[in-house]
Protein backbone atom coordinates (compact mmCIF):
# COMPACT_ATOMS: atom_id res chain seq x y z
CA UNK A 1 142.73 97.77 83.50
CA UNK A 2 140.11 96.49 85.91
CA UNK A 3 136.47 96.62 85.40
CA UNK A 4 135.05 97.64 88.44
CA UNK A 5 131.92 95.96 88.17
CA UNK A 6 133.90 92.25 88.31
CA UNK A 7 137.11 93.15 90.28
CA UNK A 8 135.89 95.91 92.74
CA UNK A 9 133.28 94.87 96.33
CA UNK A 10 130.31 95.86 95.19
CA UNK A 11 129.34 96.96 98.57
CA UNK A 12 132.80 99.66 98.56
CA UNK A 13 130.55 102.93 98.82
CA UNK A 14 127.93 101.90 101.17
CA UNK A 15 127.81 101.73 104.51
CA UNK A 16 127.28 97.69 104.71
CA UNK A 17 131.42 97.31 102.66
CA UNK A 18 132.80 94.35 104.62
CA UNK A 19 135.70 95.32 107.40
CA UNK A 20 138.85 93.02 108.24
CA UNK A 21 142.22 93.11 109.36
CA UNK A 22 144.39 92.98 106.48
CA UNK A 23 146.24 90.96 108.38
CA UNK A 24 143.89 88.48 108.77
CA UNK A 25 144.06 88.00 105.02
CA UNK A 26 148.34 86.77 105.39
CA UNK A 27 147.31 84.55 108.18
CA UNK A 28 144.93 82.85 105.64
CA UNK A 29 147.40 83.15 102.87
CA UNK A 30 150.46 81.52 104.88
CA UNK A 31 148.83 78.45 106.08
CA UNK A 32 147.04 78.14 102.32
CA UNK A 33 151.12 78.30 100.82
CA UNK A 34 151.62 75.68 103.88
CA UNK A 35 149.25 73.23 102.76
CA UNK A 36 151.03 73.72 99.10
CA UNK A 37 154.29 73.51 99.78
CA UNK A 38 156.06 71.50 102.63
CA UNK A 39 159.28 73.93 102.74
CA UNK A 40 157.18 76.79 103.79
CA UNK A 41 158.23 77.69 107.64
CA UNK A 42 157.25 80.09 109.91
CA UNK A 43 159.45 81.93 112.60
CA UNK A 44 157.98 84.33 115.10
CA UNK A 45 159.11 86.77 117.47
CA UNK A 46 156.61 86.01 120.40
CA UNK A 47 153.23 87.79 118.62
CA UNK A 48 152.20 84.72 116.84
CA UNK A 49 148.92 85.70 117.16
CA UNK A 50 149.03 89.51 116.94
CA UNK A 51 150.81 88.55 113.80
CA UNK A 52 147.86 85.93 112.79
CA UNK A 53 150.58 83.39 112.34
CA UNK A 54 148.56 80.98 114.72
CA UNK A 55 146.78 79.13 112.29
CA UNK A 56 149.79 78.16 110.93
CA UNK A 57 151.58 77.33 114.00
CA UNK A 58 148.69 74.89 114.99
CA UNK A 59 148.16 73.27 111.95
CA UNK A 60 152.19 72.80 111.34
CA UNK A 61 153.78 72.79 114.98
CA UNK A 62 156.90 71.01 113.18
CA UNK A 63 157.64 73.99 110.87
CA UNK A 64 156.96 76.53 113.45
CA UNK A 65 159.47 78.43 115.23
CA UNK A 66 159.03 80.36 118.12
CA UNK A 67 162.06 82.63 118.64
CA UNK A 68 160.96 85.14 121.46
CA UNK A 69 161.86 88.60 121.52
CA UNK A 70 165.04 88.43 119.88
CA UNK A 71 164.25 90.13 116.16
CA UNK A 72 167.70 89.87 115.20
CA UNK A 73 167.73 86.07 115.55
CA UNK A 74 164.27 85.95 114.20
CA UNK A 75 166.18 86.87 110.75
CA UNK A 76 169.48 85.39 111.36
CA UNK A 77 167.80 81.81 111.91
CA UNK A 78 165.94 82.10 108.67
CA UNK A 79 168.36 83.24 106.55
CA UNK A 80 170.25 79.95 107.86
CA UNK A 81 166.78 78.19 107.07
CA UNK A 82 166.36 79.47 103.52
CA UNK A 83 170.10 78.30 102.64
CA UNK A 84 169.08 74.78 103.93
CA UNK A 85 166.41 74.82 100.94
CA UNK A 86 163.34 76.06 103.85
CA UNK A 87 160.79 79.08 102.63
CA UNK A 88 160.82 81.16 105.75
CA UNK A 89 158.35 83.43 106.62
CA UNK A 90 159.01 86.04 110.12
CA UNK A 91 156.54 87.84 111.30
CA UNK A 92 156.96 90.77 114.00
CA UNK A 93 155.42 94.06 114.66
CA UNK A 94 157.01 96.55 111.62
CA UNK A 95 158.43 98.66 114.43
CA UNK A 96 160.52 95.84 115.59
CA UNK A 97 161.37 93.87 111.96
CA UNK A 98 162.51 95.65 110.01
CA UNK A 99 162.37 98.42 112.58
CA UNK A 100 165.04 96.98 114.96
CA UNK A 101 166.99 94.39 112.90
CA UNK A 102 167.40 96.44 109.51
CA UNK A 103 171.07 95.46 109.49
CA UNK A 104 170.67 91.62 109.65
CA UNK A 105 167.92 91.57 106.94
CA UNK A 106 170.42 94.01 104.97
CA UNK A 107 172.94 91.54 105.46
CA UNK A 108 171.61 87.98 105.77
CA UNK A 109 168.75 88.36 103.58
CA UNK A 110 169.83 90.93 101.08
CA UNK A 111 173.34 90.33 100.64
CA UNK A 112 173.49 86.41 100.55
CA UNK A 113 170.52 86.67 98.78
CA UNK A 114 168.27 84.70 101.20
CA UNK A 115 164.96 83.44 100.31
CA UNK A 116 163.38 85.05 103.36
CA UNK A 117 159.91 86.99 103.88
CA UNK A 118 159.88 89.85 106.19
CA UNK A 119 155.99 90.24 107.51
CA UNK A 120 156.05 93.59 109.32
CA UNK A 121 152.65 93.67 111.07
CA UNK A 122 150.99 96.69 112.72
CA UNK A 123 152.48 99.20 110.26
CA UNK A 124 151.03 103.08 109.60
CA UNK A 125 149.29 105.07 112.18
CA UNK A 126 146.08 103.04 112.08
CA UNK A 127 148.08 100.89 115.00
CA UNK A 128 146.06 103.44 116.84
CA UNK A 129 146.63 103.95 120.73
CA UNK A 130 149.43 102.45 120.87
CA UNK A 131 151.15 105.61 119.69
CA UNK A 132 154.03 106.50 118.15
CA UNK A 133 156.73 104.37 119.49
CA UNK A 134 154.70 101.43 117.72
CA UNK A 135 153.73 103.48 114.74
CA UNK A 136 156.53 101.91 112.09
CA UNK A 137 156.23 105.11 109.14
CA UNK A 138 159.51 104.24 108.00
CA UNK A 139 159.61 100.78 106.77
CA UNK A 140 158.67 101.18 103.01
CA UNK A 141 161.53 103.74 102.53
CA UNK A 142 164.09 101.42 104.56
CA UNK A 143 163.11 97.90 102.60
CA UNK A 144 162.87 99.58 99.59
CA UNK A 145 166.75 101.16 99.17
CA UNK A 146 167.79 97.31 100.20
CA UNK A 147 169.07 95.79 97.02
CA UNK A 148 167.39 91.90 95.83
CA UNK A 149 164.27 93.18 98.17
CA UNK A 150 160.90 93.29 97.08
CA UNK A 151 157.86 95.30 98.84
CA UNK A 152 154.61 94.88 99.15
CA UNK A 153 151.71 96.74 100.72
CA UNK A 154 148.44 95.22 100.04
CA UNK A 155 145.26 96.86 99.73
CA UNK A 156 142.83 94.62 102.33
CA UNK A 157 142.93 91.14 103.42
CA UNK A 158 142.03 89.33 100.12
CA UNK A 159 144.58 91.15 98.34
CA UNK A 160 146.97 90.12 101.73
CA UNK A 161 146.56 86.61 100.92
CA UNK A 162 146.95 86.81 97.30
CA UNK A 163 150.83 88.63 97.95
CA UNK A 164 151.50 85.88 100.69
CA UNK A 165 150.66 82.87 98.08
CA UNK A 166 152.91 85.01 95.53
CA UNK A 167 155.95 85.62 97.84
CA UNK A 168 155.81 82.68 98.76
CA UNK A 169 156.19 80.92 94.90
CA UNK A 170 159.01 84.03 94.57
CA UNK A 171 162.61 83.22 95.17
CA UNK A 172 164.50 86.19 96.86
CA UNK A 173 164.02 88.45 99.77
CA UNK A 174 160.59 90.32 100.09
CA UNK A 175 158.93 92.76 102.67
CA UNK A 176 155.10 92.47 103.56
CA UNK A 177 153.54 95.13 105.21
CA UNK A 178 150.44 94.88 106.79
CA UNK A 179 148.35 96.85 109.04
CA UNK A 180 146.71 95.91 112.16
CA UNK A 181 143.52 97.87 112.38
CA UNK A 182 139.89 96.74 110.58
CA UNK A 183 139.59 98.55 107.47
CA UNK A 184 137.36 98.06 104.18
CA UNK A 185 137.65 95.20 101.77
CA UNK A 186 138.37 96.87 98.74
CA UNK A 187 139.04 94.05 96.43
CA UNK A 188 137.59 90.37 95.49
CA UNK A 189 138.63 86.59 95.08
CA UNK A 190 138.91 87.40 91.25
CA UNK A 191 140.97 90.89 91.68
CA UNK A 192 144.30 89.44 89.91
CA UNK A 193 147.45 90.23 91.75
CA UNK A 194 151.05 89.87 90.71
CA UNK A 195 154.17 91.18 92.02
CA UNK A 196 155.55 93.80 89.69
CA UNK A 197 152.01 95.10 88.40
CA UNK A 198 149.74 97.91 89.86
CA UNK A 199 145.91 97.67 89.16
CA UNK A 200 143.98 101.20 87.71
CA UNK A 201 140.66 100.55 90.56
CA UNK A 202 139.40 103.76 88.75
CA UNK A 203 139.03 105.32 84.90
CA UNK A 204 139.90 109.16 84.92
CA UNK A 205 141.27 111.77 82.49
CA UNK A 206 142.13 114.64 84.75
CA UNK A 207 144.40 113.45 87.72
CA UNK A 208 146.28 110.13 89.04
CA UNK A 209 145.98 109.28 92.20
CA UNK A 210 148.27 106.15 93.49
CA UNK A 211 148.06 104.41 96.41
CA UNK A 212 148.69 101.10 98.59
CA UNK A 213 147.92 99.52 101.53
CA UNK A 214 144.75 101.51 103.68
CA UNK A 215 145.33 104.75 101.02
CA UNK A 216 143.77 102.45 98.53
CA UNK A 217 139.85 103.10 99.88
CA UNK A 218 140.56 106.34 100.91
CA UNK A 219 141.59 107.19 97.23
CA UNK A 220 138.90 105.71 95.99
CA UNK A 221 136.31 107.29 98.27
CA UNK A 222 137.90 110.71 97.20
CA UNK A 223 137.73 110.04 93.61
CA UNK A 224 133.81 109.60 94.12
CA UNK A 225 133.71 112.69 95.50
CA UNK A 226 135.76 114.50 92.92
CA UNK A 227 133.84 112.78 90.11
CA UNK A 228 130.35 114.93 91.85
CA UNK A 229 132.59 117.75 90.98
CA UNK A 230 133.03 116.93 87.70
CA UNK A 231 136.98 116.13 88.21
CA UNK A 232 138.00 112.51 87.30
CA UNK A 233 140.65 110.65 88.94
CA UNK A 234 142.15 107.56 87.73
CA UNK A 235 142.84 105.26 90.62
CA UNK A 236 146.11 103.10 90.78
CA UNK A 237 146.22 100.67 93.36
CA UNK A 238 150.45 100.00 93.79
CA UNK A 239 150.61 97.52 96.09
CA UNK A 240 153.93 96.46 94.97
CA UNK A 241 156.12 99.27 95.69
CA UNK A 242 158.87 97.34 94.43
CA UNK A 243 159.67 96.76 91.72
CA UNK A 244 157.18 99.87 90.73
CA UNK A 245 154.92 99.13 87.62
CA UNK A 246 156.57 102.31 85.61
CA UNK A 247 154.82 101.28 82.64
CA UNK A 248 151.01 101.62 84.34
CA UNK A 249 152.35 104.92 86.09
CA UNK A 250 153.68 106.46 83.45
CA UNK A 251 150.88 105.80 80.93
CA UNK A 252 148.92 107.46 83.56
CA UNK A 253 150.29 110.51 83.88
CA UNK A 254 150.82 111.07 80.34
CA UNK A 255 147.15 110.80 80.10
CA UNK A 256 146.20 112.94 82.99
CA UNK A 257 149.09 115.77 83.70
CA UNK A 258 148.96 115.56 87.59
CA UNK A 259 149.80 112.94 89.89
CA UNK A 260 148.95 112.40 93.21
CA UNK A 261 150.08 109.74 95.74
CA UNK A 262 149.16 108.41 99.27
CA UNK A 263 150.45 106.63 101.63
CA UNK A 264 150.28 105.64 105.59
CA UNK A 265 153.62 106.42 106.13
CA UNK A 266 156.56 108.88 105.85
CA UNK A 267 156.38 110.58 102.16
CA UNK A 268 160.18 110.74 102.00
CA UNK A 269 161.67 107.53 100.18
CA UNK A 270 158.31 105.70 100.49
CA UNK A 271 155.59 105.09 97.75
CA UNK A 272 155.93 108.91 96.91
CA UNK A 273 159.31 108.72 96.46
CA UNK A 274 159.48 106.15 94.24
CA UNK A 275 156.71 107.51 91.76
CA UNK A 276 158.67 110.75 92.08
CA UNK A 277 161.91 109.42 90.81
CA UNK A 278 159.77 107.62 88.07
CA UNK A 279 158.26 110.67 86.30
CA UNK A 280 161.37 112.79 87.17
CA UNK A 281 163.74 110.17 85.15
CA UNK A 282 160.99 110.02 82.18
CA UNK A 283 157.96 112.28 82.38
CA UNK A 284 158.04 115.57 84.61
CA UNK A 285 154.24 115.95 85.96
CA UNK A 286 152.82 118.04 88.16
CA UNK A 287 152.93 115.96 91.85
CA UNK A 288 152.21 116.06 95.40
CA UNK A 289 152.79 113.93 97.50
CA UNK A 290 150.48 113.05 100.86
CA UNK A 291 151.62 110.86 103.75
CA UNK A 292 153.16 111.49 107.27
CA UNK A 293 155.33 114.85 106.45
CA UNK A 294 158.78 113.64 108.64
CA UNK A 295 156.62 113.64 112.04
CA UNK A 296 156.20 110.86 114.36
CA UNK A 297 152.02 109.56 114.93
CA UNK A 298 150.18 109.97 118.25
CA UNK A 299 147.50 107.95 119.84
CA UNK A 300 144.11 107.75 118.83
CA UNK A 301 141.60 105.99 116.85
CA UNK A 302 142.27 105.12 113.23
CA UNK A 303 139.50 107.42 112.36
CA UNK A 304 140.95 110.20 114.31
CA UNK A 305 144.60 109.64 113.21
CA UNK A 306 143.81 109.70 109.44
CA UNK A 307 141.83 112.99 110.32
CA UNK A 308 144.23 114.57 111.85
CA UNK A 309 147.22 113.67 109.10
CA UNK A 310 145.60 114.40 106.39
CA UNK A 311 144.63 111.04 105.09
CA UNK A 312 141.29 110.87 104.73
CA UNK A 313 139.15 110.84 101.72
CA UNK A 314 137.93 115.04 102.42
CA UNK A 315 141.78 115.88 103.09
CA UNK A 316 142.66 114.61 100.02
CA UNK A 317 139.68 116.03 97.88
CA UNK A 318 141.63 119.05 98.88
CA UNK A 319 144.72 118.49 97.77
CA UNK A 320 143.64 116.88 94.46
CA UNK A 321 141.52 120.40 93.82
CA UNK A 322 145.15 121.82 94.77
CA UNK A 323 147.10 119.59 92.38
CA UNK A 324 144.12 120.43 89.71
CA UNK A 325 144.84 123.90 89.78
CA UNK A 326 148.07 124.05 90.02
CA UNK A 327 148.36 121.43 86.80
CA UNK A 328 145.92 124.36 85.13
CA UNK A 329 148.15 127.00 86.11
């Protein structure tokens, strides 16, 4: 467990918490597992900077690919990279990879067991006015049926860098999602992160609540707000989806009863799923699950959007009070 006086910004509940990009926090973390390793590459599909894969690209021009709108190549050409001994990291907008070239990453990456890095960028609803067409909700259920694939959705941009260094030291296929909006720094330098382990953010006895990616603060803001109600929520930061830390999950609800999770994207096959099969297969708990409920997103600010879908810290005060009494009943 973490102690949130050492692992948690100090400055989370006040108005003065630190905003970034989370993808800001890759960017930082791919040219850092540059520097370490020459066989780290970078491929692009013409949003090298949208994608913050521009520090990179100046600092290693000879191991930078630009591919151009063509995400099907983008995968292709670094699946051929990887078996040539490369590390290859793509970067696109989610909607586009794994959005448009699912089958190729099934098949080049997955299959022949490539050792290539899928960043989808500008995931969740928090893309904002660019509306639903570039509002990917569907990734973390379609990476994480693919067999040899691992996903992660990091918390803020320190934790974004931390998964990029990590991914890149893994061998195998792995999914990154990251989102393109500012949003709080929930985490520090000395947070640890490894792939296969979730982090409890939060102490409670009398609900779970497990997140990743942007759900992270919002779960955390809520649990404040529950504790003033004398209702304590343990907080589970999941940022790898897969594989799922069962063990952490499970120890959790056996302590709590009721289990809540969140995510910023479709609640069928996603984070929700996953925790869902978990207690199902070994500990039946009370659940619900909150997320996009199989709709498409709109335009509007981030604000706005996680008002209106229910993502916010109030909206899901609510439905922990739901879970609570339904876990009574």
């Amino acid at each position: 467990m973490i102690d949130p006086k050492m692992y948690l910004n100090p400055k989370l509940s006040s108005a003065e918490v630190e905003l970034e990009p989370i993808r800001a926090g890759f960017g930082r973390g791919l040219l850092e597992a540059g520097h370490r390793d020459v066989n780290v590459v970078a491929l692009c599909a013409d949003l090298t900077e949208s994608t913050k894969m521009d520090a990179f690209a100046k600092s290693y021009p000879e191991r930078f690919v630009e591919i151009g709108i063509a995400e099907q190549n983008l995968v292709t050409v670094a699946a051929g990279m990887s078996l040539a001994g490369k590390v290859p990291f793509i970067s696109s907008y989610a909607a586009f990879s794994p959005g448009r070239n699912w089958e190729q990453i099934r098949t080049t990456v997955c299959l022949n067991q490539t050792n290539v890095k899928v960043v989808g960028s500008h995931a969740g609803v928090s893309v904002g006015p660019d509306g639903a067409t570039h509002q990917m909700l569907e990734d973390i259920a379609l990476m994480r049926v693919l067999p040899n694939m691992v996903v992660v959705v990091p918390a803020d941009s320190i934790e974004a860098g931390k998964a990029t260094l990590a991914l890149a030291s893994h061998i195998g296929g792995a999914y990154l999602r990251l989102a393109r909006d500012k949003s709080p720094i929930v985490t520090t330098d000395k947070t640890p992160f490894s792939l296969g382990k979730a982090n409890v953010l939060r102490s409670g006895t009398d609900l779970t609540i497990v997140a990743c990616g942007t759900m992270v603060y919002e779960a955390l803001m809520a649990a404040e707000q529950l504790a003033i109600a004398g209702i304590e929520a343990e907080v589970i930061n999941a940022a790898v989806i897969k594989p799922l830390d069962t063990s952490t999950i499970l120890a959790s609800a056996r302590k709590t009863g009721a289990v809540m999770t969140v995510e910023e994207a479709q609640m069928a096959g996603g984070l929700g799923g996953a925790v869902a099969e978990t207690l199902t297969e070994n500990t039946p708990t009370p659940m619900t699950r909150v997320g996009l409920q199989d709709r498409f997103g709109e335009s509007g600010t981030t604000a706005q959007l996680f008002d209106n879908f229910g993502l916010s810290a109030p909206h899901l005060v609510k439905r922990a009070r739901e879970l609570i009494k339904r876990k009574s009943a």
